[in-house]
C-alpha atoms as a PDB file:
ATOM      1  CA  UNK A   1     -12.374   6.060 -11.981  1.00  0.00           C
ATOM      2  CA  UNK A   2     -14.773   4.488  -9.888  1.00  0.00           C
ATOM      3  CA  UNK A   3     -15.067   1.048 -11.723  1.00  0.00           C
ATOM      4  CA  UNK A   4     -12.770   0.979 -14.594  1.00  0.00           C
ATOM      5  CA  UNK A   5     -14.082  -1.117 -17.504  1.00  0.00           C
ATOM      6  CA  UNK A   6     -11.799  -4.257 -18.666  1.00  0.00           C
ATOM      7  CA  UNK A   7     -11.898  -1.737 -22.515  1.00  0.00           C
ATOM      8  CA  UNK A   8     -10.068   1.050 -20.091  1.00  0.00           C
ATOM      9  CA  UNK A   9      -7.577  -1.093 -18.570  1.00  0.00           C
ATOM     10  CA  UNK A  10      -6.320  -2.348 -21.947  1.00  0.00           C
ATOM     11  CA  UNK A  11      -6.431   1.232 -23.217  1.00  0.00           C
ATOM     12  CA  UNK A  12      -4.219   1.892 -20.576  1.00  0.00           C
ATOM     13  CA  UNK A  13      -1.277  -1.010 -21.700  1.00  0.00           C
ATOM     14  CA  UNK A  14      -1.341   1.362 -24.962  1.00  0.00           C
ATOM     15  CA  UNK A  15       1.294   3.836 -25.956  1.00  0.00           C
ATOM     16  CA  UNK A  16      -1.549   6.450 -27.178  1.00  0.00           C
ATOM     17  CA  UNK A  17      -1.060   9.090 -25.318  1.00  0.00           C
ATOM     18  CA  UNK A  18      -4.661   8.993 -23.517  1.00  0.00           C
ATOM     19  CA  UNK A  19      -5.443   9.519 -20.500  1.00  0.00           C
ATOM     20  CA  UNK A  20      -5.432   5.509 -19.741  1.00  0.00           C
ATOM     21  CA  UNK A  21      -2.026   5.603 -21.275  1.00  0.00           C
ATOM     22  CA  UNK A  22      -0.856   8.278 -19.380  1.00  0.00           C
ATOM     23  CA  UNK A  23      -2.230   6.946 -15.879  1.00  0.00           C
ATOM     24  CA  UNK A  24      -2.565   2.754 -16.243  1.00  0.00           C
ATOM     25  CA  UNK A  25      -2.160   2.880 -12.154  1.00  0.00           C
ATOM     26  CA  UNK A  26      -5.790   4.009 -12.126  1.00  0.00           C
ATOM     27  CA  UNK A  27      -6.895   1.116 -13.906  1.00  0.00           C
ATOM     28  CA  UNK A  28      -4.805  -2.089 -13.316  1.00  0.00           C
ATOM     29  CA  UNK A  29      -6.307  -4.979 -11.556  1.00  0.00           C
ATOM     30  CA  UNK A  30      -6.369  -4.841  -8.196  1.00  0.00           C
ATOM     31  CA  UNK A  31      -4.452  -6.998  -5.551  1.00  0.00           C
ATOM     32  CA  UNK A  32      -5.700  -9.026  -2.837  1.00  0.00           C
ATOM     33  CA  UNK A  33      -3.352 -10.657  -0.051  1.00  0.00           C
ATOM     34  CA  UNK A  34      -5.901 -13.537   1.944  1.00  0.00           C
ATOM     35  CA  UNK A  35      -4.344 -15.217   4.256  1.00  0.00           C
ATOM     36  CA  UNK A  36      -6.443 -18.490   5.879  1.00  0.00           C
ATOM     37  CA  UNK A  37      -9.038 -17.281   3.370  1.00  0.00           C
ATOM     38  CA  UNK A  38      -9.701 -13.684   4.756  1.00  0.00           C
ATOM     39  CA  UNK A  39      -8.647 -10.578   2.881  1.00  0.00           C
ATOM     40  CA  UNK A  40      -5.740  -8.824   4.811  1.00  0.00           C
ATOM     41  CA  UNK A  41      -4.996  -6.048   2.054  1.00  0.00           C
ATOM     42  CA  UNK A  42      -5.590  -5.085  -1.134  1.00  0.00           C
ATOM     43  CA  UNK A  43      -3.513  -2.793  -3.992  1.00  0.00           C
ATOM     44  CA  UNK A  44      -7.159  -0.473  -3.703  1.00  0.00           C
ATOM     45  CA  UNK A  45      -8.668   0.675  -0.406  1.00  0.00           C
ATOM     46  CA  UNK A  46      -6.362  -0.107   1.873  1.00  0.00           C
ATOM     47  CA  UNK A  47      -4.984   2.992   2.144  1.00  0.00           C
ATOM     48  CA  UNK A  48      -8.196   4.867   4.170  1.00  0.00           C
ATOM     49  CA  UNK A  49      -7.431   1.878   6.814  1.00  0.00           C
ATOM     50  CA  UNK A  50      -3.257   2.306   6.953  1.00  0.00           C
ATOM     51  CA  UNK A  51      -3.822   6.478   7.221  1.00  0.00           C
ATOM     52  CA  UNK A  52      -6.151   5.735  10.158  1.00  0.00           C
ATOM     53  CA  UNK A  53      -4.055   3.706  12.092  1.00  0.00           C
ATOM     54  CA  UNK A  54      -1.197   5.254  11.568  1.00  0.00           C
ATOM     55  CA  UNK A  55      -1.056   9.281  11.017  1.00  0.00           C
ATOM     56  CA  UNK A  56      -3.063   9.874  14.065  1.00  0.00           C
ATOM     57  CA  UNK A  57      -0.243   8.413  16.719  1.00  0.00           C
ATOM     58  CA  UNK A  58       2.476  10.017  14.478  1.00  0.00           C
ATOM     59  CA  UNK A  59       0.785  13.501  14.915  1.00  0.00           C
ATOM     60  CA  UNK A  60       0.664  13.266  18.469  1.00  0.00           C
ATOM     61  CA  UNK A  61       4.308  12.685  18.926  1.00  0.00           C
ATOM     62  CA  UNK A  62       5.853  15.935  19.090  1.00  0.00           C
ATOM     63  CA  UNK A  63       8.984  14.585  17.539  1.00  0.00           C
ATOM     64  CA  UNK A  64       8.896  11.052  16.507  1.00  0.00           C
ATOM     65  CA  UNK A  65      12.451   9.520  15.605  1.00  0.00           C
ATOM     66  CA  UNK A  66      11.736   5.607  15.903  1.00  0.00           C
ATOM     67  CA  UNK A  67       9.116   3.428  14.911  1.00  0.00           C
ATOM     68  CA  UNK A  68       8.735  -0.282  15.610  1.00  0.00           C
ATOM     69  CA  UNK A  69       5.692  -2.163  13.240  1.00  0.00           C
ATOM     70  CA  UNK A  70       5.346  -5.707  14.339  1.00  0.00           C
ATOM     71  CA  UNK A  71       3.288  -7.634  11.460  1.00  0.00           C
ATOM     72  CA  UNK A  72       2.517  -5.511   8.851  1.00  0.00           C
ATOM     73  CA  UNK A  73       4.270  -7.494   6.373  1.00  0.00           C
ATOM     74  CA  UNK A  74       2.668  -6.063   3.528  1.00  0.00           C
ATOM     75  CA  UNK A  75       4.247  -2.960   3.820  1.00  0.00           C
ATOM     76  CA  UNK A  76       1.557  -0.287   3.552  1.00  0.00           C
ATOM     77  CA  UNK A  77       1.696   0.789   7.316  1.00  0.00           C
ATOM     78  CA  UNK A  78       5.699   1.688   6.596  1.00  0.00           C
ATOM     79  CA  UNK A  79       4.582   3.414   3.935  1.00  0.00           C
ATOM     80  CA  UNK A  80       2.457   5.655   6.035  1.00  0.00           C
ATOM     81  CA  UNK A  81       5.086   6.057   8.405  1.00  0.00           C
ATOM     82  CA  UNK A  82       7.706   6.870   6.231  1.00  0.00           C
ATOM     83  CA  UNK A  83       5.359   9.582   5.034  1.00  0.00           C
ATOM     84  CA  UNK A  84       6.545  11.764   8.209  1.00  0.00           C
ATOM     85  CA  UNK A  85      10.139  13.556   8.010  1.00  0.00           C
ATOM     86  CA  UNK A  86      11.616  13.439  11.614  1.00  0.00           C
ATOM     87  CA  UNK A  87      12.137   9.804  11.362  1.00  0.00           C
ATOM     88  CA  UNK A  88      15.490   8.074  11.733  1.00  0.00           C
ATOM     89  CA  UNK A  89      14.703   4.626  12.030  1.00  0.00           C
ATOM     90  CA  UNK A  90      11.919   2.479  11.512  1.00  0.00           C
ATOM     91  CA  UNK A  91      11.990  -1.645  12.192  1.00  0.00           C
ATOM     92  CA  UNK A  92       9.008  -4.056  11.088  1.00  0.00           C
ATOM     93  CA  UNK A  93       9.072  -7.825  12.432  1.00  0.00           C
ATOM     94  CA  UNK A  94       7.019  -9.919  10.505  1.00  0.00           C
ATOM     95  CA  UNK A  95       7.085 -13.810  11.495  1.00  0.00           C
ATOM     96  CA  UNK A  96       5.641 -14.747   8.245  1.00  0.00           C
ATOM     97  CA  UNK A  97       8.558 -14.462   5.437  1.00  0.00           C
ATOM     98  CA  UNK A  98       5.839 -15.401   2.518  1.00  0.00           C
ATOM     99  CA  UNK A  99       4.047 -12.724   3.257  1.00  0.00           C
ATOM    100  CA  UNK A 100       7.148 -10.053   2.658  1.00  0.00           C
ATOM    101  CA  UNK A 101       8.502 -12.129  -0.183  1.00  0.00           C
ATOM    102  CA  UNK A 102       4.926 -12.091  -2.343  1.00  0.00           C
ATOM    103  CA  UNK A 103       4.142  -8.281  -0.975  1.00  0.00           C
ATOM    104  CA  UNK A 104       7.501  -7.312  -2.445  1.00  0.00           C
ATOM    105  CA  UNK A 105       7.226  -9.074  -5.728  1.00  0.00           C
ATOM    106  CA  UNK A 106       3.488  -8.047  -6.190  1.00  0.00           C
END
């Protein structure tokens, strides 16, 4: 949906067998990690911006094995790169330990 209604997203916490019921990941509230105030990711439409950056350089490599993200502590670029099969290792180094710790939990 577009712009869920707050009437859909509680129809979606019920055991009803609807379609809300059946799919509340369409209609939960979304997510927004600021840091200093600016928005840095959010549960919806960050994924268009993660693809970009990330499934172009993976597609070059003719055979990609290792990855190294440095930042990315929210974890949706590793999710994008885990996305491709012919890895063996991938690393992220993230300075900022809050941002891993609330990414994970929320």
């Amino acid at each position: 949906p577009a712009s869920p209604k707050l009437s859909d997203y509680y129809k979606s916490l019920e055991d009803d067998g609807s379609y809300e019921s059946l799919h509340p990941e369409f209609y939960a509230p979304d997510l927004i990690l600021l840091l200093d105030g600016r928005i840095q990711s959010s549960l919806h439409g960050d994924a268009p911006y993660h693809e970009s950056i990330v499934h172009p350089a993976m597609i070059t490599h003719p055979n990609p094995k290792r990855v190294a993200v440095i930042g990315g502590g929210e974890g949706a670029t590793v999710r994008e790169i885990l996305k491709h099969s012919t890895l063996e290792k991938v690393v992220m180094i993230e300075i900022d330990e809050g941002v891993v710790n609330l990414s994970t939990k929320y």
